[in-house]
Protein backbone atom coordinates (compact mmCIF):
# COMPACT_ATOMS: atom_id res chain seq x y z
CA UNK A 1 -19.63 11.41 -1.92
CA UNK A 2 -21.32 8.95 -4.33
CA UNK A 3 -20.07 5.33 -4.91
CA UNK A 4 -18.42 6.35 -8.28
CA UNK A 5 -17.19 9.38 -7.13
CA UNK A 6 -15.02 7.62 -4.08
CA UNK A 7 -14.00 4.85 -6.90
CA UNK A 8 -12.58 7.54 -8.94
CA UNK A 9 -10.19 9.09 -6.30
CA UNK A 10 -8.93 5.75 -4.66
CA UNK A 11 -7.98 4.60 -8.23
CA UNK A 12 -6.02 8.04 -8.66
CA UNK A 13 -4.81 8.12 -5.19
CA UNK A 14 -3.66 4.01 -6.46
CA UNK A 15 -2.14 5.38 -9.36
CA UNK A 16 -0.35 8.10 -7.44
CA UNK A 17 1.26 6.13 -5.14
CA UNK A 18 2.56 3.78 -7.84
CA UNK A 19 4.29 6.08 -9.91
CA UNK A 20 5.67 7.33 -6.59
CA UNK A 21 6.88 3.98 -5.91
CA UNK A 22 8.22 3.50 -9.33
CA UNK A 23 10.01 6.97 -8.55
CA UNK A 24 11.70 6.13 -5.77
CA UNK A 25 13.15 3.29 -7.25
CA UNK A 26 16.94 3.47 -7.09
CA UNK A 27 17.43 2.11 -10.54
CA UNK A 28 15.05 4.85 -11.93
CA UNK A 29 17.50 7.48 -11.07
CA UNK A 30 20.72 6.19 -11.53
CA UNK A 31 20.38 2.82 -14.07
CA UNK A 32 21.67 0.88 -10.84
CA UNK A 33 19.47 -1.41 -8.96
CA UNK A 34 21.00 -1.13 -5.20
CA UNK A 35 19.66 -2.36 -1.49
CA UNK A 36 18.39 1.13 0.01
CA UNK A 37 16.66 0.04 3.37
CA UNK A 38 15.02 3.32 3.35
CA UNK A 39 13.55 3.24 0.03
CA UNK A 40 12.22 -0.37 0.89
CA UNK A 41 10.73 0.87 3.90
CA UNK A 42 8.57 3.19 2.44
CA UNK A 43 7.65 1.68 -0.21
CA UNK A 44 6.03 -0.95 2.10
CA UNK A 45 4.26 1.78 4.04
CA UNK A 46 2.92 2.86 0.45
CA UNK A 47 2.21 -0.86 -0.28
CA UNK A 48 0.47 -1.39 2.83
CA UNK A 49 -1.61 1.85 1.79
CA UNK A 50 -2.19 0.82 -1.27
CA UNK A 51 -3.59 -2.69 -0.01
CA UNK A 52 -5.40 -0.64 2.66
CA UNK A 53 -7.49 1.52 -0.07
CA UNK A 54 -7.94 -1.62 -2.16
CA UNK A 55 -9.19 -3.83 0.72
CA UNK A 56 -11.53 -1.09 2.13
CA UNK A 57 -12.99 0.53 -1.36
CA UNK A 58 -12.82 -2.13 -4.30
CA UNK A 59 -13.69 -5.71 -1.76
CA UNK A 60 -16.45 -3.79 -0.08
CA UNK A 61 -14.84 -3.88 3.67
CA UNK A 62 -15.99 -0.13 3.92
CA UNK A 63 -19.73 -1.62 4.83
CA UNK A 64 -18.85 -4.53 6.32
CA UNK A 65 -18.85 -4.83 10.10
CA UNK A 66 -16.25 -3.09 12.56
CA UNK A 67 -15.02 -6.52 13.28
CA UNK A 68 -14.20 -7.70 10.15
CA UNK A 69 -12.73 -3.67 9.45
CA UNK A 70 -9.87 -4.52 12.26
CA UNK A 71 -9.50 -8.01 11.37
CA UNK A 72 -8.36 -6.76 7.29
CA UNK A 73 -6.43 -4.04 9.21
CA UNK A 74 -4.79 -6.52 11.90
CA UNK A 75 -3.92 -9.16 8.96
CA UNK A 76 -2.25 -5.90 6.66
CA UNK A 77 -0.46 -4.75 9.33
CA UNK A 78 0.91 -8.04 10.78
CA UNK A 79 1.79 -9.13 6.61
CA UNK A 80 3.95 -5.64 6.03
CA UNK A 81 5.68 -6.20 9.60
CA UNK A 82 6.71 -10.10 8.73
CA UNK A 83 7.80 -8.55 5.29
CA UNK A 84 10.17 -6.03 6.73
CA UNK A 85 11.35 -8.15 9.11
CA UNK A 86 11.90 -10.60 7.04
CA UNK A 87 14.08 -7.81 4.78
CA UNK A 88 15.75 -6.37 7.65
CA UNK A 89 16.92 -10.09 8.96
């Protein structure tokens, strides 16, 4: 696929998942803004997807070296854990 071509569907894919996560919302539905550990799980798996397809596409970690490709990864994934923890404590 070409370089704009692969630009074009991560934004869409980045504008899907945020009006998913703006769907899921609890306030969205009912006008009430309540704790819902399950909604704030998975909106940090969608976050951490999100940040994934930004790091990777738009800071130009796709051609960088495998090293630095599981170092962005590592950091991502060690950042959404402290975050949920952090929630769930």
């Amino acid at each position: 696929m070409s370089g704009e071509r692969t630009v074009t569907w991560t934004w869409l894919a980045l504008m899907a998942i945020t009006i998913g996560s703006w769907w899921l919302a609890p306030a969205h539905a009912h006008g009430v803004a309540s704790a819902s550990v399950v909604v704030t799980c998975v909106v940090l798996a969608l976050a951490a997807v999100k940040a994934r397809l930004i790091i990777r596409q738009f800071m130009e970690v796709r051609a960088a070296p495998r090293w630095l490709k599981g170092a962005t990864d590592a950091w991502l994934g060690v950042l959404i854990t402290t975050v949920l923890v952090i929630y769930l404590v």
